[in-house]
N, C-alpha and C. Protein backbone atom coordinates (compact mmCIF):
# COMPACT_ATOMS: atom_id res chain seq x y z
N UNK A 1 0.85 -1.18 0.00
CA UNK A 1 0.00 0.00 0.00
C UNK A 1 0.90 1.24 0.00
N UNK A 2 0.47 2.02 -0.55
CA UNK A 2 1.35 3.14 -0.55
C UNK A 2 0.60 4.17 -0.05
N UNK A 3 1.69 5.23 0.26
CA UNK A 3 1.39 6.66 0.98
C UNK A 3 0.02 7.42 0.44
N UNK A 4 -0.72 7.67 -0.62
CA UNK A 4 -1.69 7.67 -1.10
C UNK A 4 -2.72 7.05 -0.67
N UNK A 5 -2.66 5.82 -0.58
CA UNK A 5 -3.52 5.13 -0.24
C UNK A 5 -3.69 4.82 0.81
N UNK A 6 -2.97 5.07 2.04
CA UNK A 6 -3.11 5.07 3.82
C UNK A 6 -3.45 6.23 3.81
N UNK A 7 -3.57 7.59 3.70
CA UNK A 7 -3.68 8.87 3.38
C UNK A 7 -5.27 8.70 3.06
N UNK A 8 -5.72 8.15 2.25
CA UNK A 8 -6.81 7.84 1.58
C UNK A 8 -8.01 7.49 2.40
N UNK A 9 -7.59 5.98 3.02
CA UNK A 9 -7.91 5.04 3.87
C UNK A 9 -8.42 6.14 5.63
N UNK A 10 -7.06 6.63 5.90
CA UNK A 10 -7.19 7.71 6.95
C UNK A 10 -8.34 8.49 7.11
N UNK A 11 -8.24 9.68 5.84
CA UNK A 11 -9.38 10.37 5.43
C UNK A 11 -10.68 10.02 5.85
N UNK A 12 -10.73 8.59 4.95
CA UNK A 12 -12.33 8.00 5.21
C UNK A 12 -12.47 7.65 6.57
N UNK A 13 -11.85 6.84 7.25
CA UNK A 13 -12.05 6.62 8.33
C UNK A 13 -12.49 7.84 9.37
N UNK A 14 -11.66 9.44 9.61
CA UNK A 14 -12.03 10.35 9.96
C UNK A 14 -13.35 10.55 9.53
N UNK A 15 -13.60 10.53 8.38
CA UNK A 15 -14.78 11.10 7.45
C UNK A 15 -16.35 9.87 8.59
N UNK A 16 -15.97 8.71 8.40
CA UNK A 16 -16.61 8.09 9.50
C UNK A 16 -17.06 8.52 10.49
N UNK A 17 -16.15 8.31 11.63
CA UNK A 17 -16.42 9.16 12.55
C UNK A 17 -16.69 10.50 13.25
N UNK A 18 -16.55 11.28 12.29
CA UNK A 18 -17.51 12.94 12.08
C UNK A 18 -18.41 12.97 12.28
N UNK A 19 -18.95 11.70 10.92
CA UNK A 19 -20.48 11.89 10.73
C UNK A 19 -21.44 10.78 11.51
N UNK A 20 -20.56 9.66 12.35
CA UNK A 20 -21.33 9.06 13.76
C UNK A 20 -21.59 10.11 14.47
N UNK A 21 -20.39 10.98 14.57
CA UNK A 21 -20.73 12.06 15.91
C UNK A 21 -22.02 12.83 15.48
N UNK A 22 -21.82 13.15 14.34
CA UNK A 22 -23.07 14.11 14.28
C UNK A 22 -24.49 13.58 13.91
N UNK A 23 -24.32 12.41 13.58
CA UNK A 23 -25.24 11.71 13.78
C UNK A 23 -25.85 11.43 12.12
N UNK A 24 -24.95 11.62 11.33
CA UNK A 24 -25.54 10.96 10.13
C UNK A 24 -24.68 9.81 10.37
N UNK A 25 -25.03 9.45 8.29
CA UNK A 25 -24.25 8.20 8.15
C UNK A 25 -23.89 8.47 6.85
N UNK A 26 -22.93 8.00 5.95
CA UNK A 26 -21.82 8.18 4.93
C UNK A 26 -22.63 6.85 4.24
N UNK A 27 -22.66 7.18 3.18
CA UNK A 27 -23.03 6.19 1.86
C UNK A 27 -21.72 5.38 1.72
N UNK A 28 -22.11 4.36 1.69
CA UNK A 28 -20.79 2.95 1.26
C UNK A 28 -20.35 3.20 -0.01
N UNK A 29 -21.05 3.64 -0.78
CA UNK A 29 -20.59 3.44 -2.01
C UNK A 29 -19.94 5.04 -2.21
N UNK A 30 -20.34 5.99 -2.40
CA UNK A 30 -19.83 7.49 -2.85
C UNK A 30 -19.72 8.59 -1.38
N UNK A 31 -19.75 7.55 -0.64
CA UNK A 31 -19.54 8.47 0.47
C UNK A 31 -19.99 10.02 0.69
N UNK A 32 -20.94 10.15 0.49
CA UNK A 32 -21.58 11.53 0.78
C UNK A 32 -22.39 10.91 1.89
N UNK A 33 -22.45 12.54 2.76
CA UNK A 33 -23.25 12.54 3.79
C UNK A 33 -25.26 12.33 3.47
N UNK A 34 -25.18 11.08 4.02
CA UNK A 34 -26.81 10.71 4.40
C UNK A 34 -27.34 11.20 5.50
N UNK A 35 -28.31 12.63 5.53
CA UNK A 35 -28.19 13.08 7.10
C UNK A 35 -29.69 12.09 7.63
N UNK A 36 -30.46 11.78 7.22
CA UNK A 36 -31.18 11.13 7.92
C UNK A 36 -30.72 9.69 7.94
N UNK A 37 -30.92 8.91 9.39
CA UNK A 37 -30.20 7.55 9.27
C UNK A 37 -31.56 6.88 8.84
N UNK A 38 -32.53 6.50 8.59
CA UNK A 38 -34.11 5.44 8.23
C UNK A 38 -33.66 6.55 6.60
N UNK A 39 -33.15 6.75 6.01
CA UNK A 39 -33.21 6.93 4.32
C UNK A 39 -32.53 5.62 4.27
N UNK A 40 -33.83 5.16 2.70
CA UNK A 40 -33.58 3.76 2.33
C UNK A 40 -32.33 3.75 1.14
N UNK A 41 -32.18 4.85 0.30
CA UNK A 41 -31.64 5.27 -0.96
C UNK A 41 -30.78 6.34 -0.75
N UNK A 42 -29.38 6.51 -0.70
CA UNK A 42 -28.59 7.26 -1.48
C UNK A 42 -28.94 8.25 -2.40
N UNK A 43 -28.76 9.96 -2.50
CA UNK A 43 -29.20 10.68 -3.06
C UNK A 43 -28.34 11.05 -4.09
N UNK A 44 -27.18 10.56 -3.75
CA UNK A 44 -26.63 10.77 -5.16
C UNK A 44 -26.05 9.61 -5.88
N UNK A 45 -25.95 8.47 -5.50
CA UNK A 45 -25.59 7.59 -6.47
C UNK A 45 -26.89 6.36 -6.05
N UNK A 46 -27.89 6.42 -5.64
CA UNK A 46 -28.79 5.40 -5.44
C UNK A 46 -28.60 4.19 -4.73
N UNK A 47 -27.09 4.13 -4.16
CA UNK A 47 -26.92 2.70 -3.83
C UNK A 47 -28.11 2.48 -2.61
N UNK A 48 -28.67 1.37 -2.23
CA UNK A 48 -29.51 1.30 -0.98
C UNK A 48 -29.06 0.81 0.50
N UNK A 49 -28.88 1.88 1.23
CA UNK A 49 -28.81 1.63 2.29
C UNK A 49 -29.16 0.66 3.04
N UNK A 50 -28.48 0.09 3.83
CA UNK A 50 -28.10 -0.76 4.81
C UNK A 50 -28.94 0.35 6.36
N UNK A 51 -30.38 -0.66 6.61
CA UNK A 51 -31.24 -0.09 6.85
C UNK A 51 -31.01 -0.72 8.37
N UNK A 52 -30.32 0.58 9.68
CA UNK A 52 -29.98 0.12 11.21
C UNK A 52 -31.66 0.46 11.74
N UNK A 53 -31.74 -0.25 12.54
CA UNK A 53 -32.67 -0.50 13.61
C UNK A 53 -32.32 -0.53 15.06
N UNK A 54 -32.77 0.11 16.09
CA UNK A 54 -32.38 0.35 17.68
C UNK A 54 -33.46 0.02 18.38
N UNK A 55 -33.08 -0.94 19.36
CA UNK A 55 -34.46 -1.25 20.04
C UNK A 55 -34.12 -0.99 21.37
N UNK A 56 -34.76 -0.69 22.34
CA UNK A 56 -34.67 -0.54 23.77
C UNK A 56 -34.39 -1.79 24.24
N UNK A 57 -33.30 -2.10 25.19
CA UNK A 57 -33.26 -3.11 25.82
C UNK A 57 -34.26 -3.61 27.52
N UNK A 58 -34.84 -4.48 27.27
CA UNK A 58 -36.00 -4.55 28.32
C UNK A 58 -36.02 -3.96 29.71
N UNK A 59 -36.87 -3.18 29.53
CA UNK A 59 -37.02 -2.70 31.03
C UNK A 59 -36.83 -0.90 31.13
N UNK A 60 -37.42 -0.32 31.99
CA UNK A 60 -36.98 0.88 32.34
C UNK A 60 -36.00 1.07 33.02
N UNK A 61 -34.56 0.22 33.27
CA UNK A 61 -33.63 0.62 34.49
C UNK A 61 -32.67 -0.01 33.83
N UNK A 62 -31.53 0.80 33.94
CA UNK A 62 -30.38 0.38 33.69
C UNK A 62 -30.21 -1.18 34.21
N UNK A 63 -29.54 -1.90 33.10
CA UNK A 63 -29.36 -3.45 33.48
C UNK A 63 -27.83 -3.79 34.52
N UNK A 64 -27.05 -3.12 34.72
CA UNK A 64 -26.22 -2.55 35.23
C UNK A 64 -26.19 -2.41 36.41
N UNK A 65 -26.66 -0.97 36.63
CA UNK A 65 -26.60 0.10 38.23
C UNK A 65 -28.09 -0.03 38.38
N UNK A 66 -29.00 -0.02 37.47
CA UNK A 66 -30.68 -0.48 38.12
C UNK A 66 -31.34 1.01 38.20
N UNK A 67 -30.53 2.29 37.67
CA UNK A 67 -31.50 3.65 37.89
C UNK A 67 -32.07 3.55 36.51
N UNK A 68 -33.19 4.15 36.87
CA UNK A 68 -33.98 4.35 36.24
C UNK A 68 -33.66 4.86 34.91
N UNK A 69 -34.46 5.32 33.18
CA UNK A 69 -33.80 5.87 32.90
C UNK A 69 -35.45 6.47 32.07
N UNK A 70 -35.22 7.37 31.02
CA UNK A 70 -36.59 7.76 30.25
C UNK A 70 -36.07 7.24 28.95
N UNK A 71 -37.32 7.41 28.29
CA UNK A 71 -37.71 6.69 26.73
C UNK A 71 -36.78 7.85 25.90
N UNK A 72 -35.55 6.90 25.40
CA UNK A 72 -34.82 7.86 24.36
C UNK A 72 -33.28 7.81 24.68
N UNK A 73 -33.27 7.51 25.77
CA UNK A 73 -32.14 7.61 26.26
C UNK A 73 -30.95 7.07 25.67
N UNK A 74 -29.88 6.68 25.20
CA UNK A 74 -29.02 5.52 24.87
C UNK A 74 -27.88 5.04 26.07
N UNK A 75 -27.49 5.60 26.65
CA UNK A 75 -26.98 5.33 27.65
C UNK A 75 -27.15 5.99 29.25
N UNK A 76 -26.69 5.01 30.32
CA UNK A 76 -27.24 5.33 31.43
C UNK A 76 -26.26 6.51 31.88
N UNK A 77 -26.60 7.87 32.50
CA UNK A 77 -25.82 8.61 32.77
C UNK A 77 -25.45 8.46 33.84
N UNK A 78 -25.37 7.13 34.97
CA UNK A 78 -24.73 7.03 35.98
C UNK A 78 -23.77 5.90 35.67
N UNK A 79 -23.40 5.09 35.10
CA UNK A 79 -22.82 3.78 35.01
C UNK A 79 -22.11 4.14 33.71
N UNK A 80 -22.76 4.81 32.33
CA UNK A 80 -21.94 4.68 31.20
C UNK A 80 -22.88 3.27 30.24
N UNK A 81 -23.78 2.42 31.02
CA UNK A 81 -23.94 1.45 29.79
C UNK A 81 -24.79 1.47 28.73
N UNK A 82 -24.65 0.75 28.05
CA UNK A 82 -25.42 1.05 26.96
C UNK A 82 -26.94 0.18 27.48
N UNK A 83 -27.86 1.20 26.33
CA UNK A 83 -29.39 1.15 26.89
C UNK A 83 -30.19 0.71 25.65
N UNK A 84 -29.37 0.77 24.47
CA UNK A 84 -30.06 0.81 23.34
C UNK A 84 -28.87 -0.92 22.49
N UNK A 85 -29.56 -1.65 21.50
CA UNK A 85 -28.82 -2.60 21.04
C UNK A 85 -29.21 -1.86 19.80
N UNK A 86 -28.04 -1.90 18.97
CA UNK A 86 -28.19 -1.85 16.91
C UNK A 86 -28.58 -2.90 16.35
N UNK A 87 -29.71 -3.23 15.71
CA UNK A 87 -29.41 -4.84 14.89
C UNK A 87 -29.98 -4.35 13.41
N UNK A 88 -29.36 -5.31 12.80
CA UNK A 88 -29.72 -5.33 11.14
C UNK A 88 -30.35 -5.94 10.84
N UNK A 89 -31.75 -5.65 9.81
CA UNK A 89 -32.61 -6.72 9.90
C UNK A 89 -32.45 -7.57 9.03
């Protein structure tokens, strides 16, 4: 691999994690920003998204530390755990 192409590789990877933070998601194929994550289609090259799903994990209380938490939440703000699972359908 050459300098170009770790350079390259780098980029995208940054380019990744930008747009987790901000809460889109990057098209696999042409990499433009998808700002809604439930879009089924790519707006500029059509490829079809790889369609994530989040479900609450059972219960109102952290599985963890046991506080309580509200509808929306993803993680518990006393413990750190996660509240929400990703699955692909």
């Amino acid at each position: 691999m050459n300098k170009k192409d770790e350079w390259r590789e780098l980029i995208e990877a940054i380019g990744d994690l930008v747009a987790k933070i901000m809460g889109y998601r990057l098209c696999p194929r042409c990499r433009k920003v998808i700002e809604d994550p439930k879009q089924k289609f790519c707006n500029f090259c059509n490829f079809e998204m790889p369609q994530l799903e989040y479900k609450l994990i059972k219960g109102s209380e952290c599985p963890k530390c046991h506080k309580e938490y509200t509808k929306g939440e993803l993680f518990c703000g006393d413990c750190g755990e996660k509240l929400v699972e990703k699955t692909t359908p």
